[in-house]
Every structure is written in C-alpha cells, then in structure tokens.
Protein backbone atom coordinates (compact mmCIF):
# COMPACT_ATOMS: atom_id res chain seq x y z
CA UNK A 1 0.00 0.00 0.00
CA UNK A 2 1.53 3.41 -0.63
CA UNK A 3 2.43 6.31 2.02
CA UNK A 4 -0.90 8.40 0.86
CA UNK A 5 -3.37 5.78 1.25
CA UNK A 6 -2.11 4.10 4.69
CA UNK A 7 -2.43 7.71 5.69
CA UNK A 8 -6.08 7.81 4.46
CA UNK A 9 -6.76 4.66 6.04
CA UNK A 10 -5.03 5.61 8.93
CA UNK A 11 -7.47 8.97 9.32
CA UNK A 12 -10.78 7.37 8.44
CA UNK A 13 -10.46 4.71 10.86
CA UNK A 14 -9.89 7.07 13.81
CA UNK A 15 -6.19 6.34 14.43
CA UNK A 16 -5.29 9.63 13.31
CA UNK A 17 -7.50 12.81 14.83
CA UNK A 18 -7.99 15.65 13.25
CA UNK A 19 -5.28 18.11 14.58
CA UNK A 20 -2.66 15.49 15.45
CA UNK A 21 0.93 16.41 14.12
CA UNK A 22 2.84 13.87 12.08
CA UNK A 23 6.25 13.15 11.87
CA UNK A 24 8.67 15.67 10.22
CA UNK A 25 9.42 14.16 6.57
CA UNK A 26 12.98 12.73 7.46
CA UNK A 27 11.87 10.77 10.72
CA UNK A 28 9.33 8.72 9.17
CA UNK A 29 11.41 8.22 6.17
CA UNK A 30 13.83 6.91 8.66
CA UNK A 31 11.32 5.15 10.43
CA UNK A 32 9.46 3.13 7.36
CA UNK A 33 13.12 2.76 5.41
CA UNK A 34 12.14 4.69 2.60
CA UNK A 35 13.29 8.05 1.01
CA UNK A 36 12.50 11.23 2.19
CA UNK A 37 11.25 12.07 -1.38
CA UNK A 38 8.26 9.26 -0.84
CA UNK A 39 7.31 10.96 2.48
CA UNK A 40 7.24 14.36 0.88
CA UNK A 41 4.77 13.54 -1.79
CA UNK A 42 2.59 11.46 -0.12
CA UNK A 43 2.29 14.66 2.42
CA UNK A 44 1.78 17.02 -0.25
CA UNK A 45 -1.07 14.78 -2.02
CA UNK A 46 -2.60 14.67 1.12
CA UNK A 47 -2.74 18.49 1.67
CA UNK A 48 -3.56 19.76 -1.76
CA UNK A 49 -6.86 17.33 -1.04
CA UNK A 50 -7.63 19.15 2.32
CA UNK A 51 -6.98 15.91 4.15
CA UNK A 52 -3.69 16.85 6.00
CA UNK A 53 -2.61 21.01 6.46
CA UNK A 54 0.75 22.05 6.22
CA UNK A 55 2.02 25.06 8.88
CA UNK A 56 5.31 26.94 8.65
CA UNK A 57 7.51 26.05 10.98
CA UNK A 58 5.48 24.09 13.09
CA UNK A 59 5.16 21.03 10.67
CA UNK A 60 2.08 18.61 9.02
CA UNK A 61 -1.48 18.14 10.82
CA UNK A 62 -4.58 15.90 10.28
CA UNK A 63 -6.92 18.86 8.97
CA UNK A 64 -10.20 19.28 10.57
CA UNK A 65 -12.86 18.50 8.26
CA UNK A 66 -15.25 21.43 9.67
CA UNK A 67 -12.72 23.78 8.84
CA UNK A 68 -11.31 22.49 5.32
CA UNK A 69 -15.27 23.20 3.72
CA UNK A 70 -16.29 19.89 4.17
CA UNK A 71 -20.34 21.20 5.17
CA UNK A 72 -21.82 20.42 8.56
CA UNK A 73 -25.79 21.29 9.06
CA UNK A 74 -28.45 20.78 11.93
CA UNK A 75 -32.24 19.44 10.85
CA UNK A 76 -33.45 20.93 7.52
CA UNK A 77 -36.32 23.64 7.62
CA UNK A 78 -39.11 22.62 6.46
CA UNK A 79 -39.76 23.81 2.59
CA UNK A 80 -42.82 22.43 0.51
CA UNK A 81 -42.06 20.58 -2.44
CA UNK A 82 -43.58 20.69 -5.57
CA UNK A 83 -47.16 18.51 -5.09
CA UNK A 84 -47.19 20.66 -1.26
CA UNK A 85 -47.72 23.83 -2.68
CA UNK A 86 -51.04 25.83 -1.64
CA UNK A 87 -51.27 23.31 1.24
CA UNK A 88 -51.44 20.04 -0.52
CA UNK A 89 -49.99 17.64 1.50
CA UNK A 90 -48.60 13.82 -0.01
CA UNK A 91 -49.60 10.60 2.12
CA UNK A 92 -49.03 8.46 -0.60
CA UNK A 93 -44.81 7.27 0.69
CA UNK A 94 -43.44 7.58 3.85
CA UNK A 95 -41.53 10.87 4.57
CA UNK A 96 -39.12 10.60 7.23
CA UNK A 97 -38.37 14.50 9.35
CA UNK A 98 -34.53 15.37 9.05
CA UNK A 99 -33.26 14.59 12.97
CA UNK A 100 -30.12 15.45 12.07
CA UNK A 101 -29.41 12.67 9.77
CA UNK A 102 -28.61 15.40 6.64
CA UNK A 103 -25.50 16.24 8.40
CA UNK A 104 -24.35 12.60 9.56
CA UNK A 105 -24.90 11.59 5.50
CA UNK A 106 -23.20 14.87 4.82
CA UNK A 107 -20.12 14.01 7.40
CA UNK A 108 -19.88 10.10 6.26
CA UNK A 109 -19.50 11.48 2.77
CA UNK A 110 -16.97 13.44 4.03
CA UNK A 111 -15.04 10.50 5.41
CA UNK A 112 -15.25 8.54 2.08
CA UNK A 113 -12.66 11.41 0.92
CA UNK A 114 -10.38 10.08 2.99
CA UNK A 115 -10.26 6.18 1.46
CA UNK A 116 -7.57 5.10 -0.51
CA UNK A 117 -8.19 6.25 -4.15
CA UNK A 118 -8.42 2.94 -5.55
CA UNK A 119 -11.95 2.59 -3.93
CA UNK A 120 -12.90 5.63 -6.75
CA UNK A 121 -10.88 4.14 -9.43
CA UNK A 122 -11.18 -0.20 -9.56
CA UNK A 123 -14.21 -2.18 -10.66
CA UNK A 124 -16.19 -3.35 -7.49
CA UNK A 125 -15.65 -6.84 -6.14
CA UNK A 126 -17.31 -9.10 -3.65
CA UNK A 127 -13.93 -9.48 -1.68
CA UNK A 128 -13.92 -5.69 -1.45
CA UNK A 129 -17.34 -5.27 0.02
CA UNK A 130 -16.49 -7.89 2.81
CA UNK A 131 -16.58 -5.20 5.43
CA UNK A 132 -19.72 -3.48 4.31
CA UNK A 133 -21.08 -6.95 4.45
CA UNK A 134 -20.02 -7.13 7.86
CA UNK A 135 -21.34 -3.87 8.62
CA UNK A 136 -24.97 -5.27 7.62
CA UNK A 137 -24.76 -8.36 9.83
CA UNK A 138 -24.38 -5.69 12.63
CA UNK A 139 -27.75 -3.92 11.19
CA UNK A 140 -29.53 -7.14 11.19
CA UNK A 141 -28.09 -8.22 14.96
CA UNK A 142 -31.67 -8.18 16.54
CA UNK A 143 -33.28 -10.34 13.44
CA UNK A 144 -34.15 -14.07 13.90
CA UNK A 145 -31.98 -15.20 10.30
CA UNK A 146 -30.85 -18.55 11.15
CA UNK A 147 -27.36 -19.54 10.63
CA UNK A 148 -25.98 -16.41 8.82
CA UNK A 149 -22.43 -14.97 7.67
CA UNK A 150 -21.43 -11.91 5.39
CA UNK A 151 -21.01 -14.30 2.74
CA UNK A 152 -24.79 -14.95 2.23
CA UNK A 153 -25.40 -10.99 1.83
CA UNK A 154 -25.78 -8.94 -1.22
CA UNK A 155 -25.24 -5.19 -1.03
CA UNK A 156 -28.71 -4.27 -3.53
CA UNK A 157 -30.15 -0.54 -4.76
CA UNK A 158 -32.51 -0.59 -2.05
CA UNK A 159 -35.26 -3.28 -1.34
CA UNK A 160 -36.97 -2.74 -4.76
CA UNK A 161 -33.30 -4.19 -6.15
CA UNK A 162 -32.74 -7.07 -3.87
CA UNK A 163 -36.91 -8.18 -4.70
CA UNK A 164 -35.65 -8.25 -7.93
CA UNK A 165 -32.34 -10.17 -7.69
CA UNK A 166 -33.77 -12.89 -5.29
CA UNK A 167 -36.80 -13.30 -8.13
CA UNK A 168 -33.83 -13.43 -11.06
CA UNK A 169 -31.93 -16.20 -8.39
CA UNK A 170 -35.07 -18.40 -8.42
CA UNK A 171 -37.00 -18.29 -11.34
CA UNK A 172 -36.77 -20.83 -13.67
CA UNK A 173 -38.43 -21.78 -17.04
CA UNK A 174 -40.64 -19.97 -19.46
CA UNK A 175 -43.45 -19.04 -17.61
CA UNK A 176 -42.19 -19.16 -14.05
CA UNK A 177 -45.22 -18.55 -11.21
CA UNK A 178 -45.23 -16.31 -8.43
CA UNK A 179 -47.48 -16.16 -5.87
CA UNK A 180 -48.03 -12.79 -3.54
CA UNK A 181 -50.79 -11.59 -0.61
CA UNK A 182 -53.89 -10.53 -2.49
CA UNK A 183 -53.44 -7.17 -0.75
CA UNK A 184 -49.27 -6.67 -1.14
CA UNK A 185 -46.73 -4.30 -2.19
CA UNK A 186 -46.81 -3.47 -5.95
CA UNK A 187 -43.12 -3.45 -6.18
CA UNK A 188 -43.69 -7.38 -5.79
CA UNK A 189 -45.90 -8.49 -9.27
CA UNK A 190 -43.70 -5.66 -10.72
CA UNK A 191 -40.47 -7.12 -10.46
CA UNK A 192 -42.30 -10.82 -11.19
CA UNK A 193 -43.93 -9.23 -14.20
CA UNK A 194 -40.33 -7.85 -15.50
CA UNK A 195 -39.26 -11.51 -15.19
CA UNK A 196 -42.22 -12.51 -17.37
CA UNK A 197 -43.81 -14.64 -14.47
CA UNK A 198 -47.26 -14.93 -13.84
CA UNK A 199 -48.40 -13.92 -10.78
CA UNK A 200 -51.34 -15.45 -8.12
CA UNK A 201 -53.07 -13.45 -5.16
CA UNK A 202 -53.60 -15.49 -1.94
CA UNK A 203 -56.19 -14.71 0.31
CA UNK A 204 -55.68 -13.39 3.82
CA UNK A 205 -57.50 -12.80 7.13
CA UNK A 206 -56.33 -11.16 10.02
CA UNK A 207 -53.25 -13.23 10.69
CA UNK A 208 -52.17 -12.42 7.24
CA UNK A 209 -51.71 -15.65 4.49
CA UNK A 210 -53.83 -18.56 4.70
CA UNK A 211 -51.97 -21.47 5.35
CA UNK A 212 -54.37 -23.96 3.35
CA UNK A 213 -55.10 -21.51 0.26
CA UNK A 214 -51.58 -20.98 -0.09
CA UNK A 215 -51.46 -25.18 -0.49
CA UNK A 216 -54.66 -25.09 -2.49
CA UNK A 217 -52.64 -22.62 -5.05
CA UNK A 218 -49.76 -24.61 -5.13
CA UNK A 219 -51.60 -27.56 -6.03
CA UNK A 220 -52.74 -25.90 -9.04
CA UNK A 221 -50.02 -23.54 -9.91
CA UNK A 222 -45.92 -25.10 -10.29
CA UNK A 223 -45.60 -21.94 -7.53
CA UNK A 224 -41.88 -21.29 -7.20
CA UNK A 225 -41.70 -17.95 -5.05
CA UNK A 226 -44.09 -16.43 -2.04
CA UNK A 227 -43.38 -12.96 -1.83
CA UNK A 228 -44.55 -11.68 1.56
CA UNK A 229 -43.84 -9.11 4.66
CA UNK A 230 -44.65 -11.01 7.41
CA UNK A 231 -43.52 -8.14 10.07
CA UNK A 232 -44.91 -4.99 8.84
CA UNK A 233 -47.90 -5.87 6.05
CA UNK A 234 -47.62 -3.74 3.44
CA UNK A 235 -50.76 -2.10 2.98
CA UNK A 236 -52.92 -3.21 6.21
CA UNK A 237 -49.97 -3.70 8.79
CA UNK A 238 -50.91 -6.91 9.50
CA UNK A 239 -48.53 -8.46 11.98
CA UNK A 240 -48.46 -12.07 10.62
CA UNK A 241 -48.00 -14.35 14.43
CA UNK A 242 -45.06 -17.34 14.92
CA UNK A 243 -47.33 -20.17 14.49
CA UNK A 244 -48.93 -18.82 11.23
CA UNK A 245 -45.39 -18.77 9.70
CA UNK A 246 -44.76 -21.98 10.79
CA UNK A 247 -47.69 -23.28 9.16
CA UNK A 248 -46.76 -21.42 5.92
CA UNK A 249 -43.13 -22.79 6.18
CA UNK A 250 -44.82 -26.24 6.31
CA UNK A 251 -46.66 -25.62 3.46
CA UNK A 252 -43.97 -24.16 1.28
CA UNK A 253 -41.47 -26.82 1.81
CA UNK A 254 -43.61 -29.49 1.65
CA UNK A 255 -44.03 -28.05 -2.09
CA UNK A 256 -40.71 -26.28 -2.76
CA UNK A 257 -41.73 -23.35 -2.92
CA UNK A 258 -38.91 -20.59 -1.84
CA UNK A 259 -40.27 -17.87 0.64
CA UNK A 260 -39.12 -13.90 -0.13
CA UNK A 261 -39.57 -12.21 2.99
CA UNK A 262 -39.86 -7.87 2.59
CA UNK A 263 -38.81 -6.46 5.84
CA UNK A 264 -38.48 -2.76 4.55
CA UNK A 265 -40.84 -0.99 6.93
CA UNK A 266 -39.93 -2.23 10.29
CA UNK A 267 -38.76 0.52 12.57
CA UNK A 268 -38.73 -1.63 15.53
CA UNK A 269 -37.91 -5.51 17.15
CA UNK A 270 -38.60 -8.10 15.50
CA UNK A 271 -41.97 -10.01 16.32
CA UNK A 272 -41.07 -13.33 15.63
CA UNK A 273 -38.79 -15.50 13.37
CA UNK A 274 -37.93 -15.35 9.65
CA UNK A 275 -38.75 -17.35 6.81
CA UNK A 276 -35.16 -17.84 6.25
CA UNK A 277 -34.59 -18.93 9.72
CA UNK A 278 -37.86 -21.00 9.15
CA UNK A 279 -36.80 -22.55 5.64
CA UNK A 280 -32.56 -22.44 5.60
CA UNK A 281 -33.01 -24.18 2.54
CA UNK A 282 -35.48 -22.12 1.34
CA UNK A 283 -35.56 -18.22 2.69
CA UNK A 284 -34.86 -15.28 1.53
CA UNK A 285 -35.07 -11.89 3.40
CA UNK A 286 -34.74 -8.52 1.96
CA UNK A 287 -34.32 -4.92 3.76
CA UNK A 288 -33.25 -1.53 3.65
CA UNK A 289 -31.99 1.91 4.87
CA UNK A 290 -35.01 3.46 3.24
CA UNK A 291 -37.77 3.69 5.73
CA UNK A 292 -35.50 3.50 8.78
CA UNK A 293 -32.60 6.50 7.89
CA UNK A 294 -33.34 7.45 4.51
CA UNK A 295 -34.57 6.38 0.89
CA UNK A 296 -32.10 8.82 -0.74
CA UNK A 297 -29.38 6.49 -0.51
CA UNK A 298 -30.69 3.94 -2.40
CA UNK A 299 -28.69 1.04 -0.21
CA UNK A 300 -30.66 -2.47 0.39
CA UNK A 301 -29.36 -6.27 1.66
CA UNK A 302 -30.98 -9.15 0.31
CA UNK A 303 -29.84 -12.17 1.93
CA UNK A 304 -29.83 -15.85 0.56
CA UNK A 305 -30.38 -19.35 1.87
CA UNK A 306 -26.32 -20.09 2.17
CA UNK A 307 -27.01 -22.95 -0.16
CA UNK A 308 -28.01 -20.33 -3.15
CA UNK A 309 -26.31 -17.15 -1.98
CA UNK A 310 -23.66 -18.57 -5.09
CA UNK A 311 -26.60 -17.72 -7.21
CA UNK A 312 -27.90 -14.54 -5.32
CA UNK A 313 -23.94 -13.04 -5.74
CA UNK A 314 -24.17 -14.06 -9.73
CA UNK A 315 -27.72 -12.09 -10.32
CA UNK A 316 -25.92 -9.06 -8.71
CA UNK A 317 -22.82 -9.37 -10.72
CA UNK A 318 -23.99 -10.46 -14.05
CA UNK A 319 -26.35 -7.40 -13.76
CA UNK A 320 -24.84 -4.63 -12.51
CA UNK A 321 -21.20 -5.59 -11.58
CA UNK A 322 -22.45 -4.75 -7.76
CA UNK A 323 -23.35 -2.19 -5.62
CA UNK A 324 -21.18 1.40 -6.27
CA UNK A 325 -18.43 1.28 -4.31
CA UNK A 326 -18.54 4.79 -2.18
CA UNK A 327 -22.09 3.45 -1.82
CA UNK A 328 -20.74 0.42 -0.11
CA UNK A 329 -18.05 2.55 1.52
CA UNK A 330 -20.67 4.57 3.34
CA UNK A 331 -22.87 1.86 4.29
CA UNK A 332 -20.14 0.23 5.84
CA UNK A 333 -19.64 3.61 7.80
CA UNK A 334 -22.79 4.32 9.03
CA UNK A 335 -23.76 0.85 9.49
CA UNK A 336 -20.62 0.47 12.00
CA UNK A 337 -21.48 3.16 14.07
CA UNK A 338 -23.18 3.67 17.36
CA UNK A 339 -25.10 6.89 16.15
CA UNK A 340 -26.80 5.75 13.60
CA UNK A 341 -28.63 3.15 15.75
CA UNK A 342 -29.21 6.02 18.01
CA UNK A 343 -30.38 8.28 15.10
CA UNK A 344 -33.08 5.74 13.84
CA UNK A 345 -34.64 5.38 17.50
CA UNK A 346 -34.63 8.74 17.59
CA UNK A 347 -36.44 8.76 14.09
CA UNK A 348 -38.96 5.91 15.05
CA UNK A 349 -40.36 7.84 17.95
CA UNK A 350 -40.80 11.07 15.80
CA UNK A 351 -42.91 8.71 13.01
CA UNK A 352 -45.10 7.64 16.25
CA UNK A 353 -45.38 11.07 16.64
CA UNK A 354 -46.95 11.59 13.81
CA UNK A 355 -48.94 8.32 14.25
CA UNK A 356 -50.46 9.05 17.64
CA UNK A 357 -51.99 12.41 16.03
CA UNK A 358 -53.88 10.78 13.12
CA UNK A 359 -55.17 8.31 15.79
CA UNK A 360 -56.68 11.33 18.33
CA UNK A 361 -58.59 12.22 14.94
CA UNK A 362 -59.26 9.82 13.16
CA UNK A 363 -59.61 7.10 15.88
CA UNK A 364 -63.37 6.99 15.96
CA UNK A 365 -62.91 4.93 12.27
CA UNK A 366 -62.07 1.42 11.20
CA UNK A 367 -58.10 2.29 11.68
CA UNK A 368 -55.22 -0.66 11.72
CA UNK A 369 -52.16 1.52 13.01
CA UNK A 370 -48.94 0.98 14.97
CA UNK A 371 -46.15 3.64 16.61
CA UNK A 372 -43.39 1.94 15.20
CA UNK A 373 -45.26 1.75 11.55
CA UNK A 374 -45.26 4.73 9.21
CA UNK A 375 -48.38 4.48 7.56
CA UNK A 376 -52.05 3.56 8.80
CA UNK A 377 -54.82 1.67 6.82
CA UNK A 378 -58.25 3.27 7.68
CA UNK A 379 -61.33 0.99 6.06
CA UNK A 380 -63.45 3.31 4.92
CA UNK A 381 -67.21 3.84 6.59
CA UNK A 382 -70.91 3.08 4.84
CA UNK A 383 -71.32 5.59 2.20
CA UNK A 384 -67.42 6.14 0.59
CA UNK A 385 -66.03 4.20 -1.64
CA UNK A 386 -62.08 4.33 -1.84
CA UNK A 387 -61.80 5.55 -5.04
CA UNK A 388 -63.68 8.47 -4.38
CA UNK A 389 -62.57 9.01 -1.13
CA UNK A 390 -59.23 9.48 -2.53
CA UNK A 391 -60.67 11.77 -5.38
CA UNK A 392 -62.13 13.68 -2.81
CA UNK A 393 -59.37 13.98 -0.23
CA UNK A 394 -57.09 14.88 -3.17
CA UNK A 395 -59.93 17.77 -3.61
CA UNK A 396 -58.95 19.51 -0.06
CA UNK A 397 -54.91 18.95 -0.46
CA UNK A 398 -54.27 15.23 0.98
CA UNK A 399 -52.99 12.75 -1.67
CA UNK A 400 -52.93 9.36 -0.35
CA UNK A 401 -53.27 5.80 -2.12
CA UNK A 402 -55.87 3.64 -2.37
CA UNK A 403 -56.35 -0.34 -1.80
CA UNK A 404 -56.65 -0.85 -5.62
CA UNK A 405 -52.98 -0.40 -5.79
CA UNK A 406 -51.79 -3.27 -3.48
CA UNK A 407 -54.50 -6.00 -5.52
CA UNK A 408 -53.53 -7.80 -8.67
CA UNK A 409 -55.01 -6.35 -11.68
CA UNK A 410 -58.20 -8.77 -12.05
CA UNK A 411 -59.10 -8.83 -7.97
CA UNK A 412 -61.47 -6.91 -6.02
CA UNK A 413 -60.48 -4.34 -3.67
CA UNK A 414 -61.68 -3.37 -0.26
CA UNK A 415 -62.93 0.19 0.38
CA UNK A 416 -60.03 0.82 2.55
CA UNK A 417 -57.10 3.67 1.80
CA UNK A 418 -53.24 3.37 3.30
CA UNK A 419 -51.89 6.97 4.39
CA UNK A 420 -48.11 7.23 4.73
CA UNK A 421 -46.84 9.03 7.45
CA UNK A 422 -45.20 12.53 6.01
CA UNK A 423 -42.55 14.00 8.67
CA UNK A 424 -41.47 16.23 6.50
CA UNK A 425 -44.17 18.47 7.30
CA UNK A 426 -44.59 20.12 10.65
CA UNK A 427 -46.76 18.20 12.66
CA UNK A 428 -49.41 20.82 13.16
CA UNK A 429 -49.67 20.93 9.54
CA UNK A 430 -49.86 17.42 9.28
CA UNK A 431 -53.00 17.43 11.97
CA UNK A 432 -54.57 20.31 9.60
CA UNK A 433 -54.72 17.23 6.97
CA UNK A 434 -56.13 14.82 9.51
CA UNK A 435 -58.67 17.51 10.26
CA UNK A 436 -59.63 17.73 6.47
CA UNK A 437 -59.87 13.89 6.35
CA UNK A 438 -62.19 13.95 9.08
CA UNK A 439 -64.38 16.24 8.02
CA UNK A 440 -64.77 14.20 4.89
CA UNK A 441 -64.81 10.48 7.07
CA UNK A 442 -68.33 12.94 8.84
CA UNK A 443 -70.10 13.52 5.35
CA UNK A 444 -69.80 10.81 2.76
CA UNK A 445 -70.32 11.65 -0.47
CA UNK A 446 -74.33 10.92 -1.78
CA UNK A 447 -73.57 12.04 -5.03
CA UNK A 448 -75.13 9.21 -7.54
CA UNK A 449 -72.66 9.13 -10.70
CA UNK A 450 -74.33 7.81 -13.90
C-alpha cells in the first residue's frame, strides 16, 4: 500500500485525529526505510486534497474536516415541495423529518474522501465489500436469520433491487409462477412481471396468508416464489403471528416453494422469526436503509439461503457488476457506528409522533395503526367508496393511495385507503390534513354518478 493511502486509512479509521501532528518528513522516512522524497509527496497529495494542512515552521497536521469546507448542518427547515404547494400535502410514501441525519450523511460522505483512491478508481468486487457486508450483519443483529455470515449478503439498490435479484436467483423456465398476498406491495408483481412470471393473489384474514389456500394454489399452480412481509404488512400492517409462519413454512417446503420475505418498513424488534430462519433451505429476506434513515441512498441487503447465496452473488454481478463502491463505503460507515442506531430510534419515535396524532382524529374509524409503523390503513365507513374518497381527499390537499394499488389487476379491492406518514411536514400541519380527512370520514359523499 503506498504512504498516501495508509495515511487515508489511517485517518478514516480514527487512528489519526484531526489536529494530530505527524512526523517531520525525514523521521518517518527513517522510520518506514524509505526516502525522504516518498514521504514528501505522499504529504503534499494529502494536503492539496484538504486531508492533511501544512504550517510553517510548526510542521504537518490531520486537517479538521469542519474547517477544510467539508459542510456540517443541523435538521433541515421545512420547505414544501412541488405537489405541497397551496397546502397540498402527499400521504401516498413515507416521509421521514430530518433529525439530524442530513449532516451525519453529509459528514460520512466526508469520510469517504479520505479512502484510498483505488476505492474511486477499480471495478467493485465481492472481496472488497467484505466489510460493508459485515457492517450489515451488525444492522440485522436483533433479526431471527438462522445460521448467517457476510457471505450470504448482497449489497442491492434498495429493497426494490434485492426483490428483484432474489426473483432473477429463483426463477426458472418460461413461464415461471409467483405467488403474492392478495393485498401486497406493488413493487412485488412488478419485479415478477419484468421476469415474465405470472403472478397469483392469496387470500388473507387477520393473521395475514392462509396457510391452506396458499397449499390449495400450489396444487394448481408449479408456484416457485411467495413474496410476503410477514412483520410490517404492506398495505394493512398486518402483523403475521409465529405459528402462522410456521404453518406457511410447512406448506412451502412441503411443495418447494422458496419464501421472499420484505422487511423494509420495520422501525422496531422483531416479532417473531424469519422465513429464512424457518426454511434455511429455502428463505430469503430482503431490507433496507429506506424507511429507517433514509430512501435517498438507495442502499438495500438481500440475503440468501447459504445454499443459493452462489446464485444470489451471480444475479448481482452479471447485472450490474455490484453495488457502487462509495455506496458500499458509506454503508459500511454508518452501518458500523453507534449513532446511527441512536439516530433511527430517535427517528422511530418522531414517526409515532406523527402516528399518535392521526389516531386522536381519526380514531373513531375502522383504523389498523402501529407507533413503530409509518403508515395507517383506515377501512373506509358506509357511504365512501375508496376511489372516491381518494378523489375527494385529493380535492382539499391530501394525496394518499388507495387499496386498488396493493390488488392484482383482475381482484377486487376493499374500500379501505393506506396513508403514509409525512414527517417532512410540521406536525401541526400534518393534523390540519387529519382535520380535512375527518371532516370528509363525517359527510360521505351521496352524489349518484351515472
């Protein structure tokens, strides 16, 4: 490794502080056995990129990163975005409020200045992204995986990405078959649909999937993937209980059919095992920085039964050569750290927030909520359908999405809406919404269309 970049190693792993004075040029020439000349290059590389400061007569410094322009900032002020103008207000993703996580990004970005400069100049390679991988395994400490090592992770483009890879890992044959909830994330059939499978809705009740439809299916259907988010339901927050996975597990490997497990939106503890942990031969289990820290980012993990995470590695590399490397870099940064943890509690209990205040006005409906959950699913009363509920709530400045998006194409929907929690606003702005929705949840439309 050369003088500049053990330096830059040396700095970004907290050995050297900022301010601390390093050897004149001739004593760590001396000290390494090379020349002087090295030494003096490698110093003046390092200052003419801000990383180490040179003083006259006193000698060479670590530079402080606050004062060499790198930008520090506290939380953002709030400033409406295009579809907020005039008071509008979007419920249709989750917004998370800037806690001060706009300056940690800002400062880990800073620190990826200070890696060697092959990390901005080589091809990424799974042998590089080892300690980002072992940065994840630290993110998904409290998660019930099974037998897991770095080695069955893939670094993805968020969760859309890994959904995506796992799907390319499994499918096989012309007309592959995938089976999702009948109420699920679009970003499921999607990514199926890309892959020109066909896709099957299973019915639910209040646990979530149906053990026995789910076999009925798969007796008629050559199913080869259940796509599902057992933790956090995607749209109705269903919380799907231990034994009802285990009866699912039964059912799926008593068929072969591999499990893809969405954990994207869970803020808090686990409720309950995995499917991987469930199915080792058999589970996959997919999450993200998005909901929890931020969707900017674009940074997921999907993670692979070990006996296919040969195949899961392949789909990333044949596709895409693998996640950026600074990307990597900085997930490995943040990921290793004791604020960030801190950051996304701090973050969870702002989203509950923002939950608790729908709930003191909107409570008196049909609402499925939780704190740790950034959206709620409110079934709609006698006399609204969802359709025009939405057209309607659009009408006073709240945007939100109905259930027809989470059913497949040729299904029926229930007259239900899911509103995404938007910290992004102030929260008395956010109650003014509430307010609105109320009003409209006290007079349903009687307008007869014809």
């Amino acid at each position: 490794m050369r003088l500049s970049e053990l330096i830059r190693d040396r700095i970004a792993s907290g050995a050297l502080l900022p301010g601390t004075r390093l050897p004149p040029v001739r004593e760590l020439a001396w000290q390494l056995g090379i020349t002087p000349g090295t030494v003096a290059r490698a110093y003046t590389t390092l200052t003419d990129a801000g990383i180490l400061r040179a003083e006259v007569g006193r000698g060479t410094f670590v530079a402080d990163p606050k004062v060499t322009g790198l930008p520090t900032f506290g939380p953002s002020p709030w400033v409406p975005d295009d579809t907020e103008a005039d008071g509008r207000i979007s419920l249709v993703s989750p917004r998370l409020p800037d806690l001060g996580q706009v300056a940690y990004l800002h400062a880990a970005f800073g620190r990826l200045a200070m890696r060697p400069p092959a990390h901005l100049l080589d091809y990424p390679t799974s042998k590089a992204f080892a300690p980002a991988r072992r940065a994840v395994l630290r993110w998904l400490g409290g998660t019930i995986m099974g037998t897991l090592d770095e080695q069955d992770i893939v670094l993805t483009h968020g969760g859309q990405s890994g959904i995506s890879l796992v799907l390319q890992a499994v499918l096989k044959g012309r007309a592959p078959q995938v089976a999702v909830e009948e109420l699920s994330y679009p970003g499921f059939r999607r990514a199926a649909q890309l892959l020109r499978a066909d896709v099957t809705g299973v019915p639910m009740d209040a646990q979530g999937i149906i053990p026995d439809a789910l076999d009925q299916i798969a007796r008629r259907h050559e199913i080869q993937v259940l796509c599902t988010s057992p933790e956090i339901h995607n749209p109705t927050g269903i919380v799907t209980p231990t034994d009802r996975r285990e009866q699912i597990a039964r059912v799926a490997a008593a068929r072969g059919i591999h499990v893809l497990e969405d954990d994207c939106y869970r803020l808090g503890q686990p409720t309950g095992p995995t499917y991987r942990a469930l199915l080792p031969e058999l589970g996959w289990h997919v999450s993200s920085l998005s909901k929890a820290l931020t969707p900017a980012l674009r940074i997921g993990f999907a993670v692979a039964p070990q006996a296919h995470r040969t195949a899961l590695r392949r789909a990333a590399e044949y596709g895409f050569f693998g996640l950026a490397r600074p990307l990597a870099d900085v997930a490995e940064d943040i990921l290793s750290r004791d604020e960030t943890y801190a950051l996304m509690d701090r973050l969870r209990l702002a989203v509950g927030d923002y939950v608790r205040e729908a709930v003191n006005i909107l409570g008196g409906y049909d609402l499925a909520w939780r704190p740790d959950v950034p959206f709620l699913w409110l079934t709609l009363p006698q006399g609204w359908r969802a359709a025009a509920f939405v057209r309607e709530a659009e009408a006073v400045g709240v945007q939100m999405r109905s259930a027809e998006d989470f059913v497949l194409r040729d299904a029926a929907a229930p007259h239900a809406v899911r509103m995404a929690i938007n910290g992004q606003v102030p929260l008395p702005v956010f109650a003014q919404a509430m307010q609105r929705l109320r009003v409209l949840l006290d007079n349903p439309t009687e307008v007869i269309e014809v």
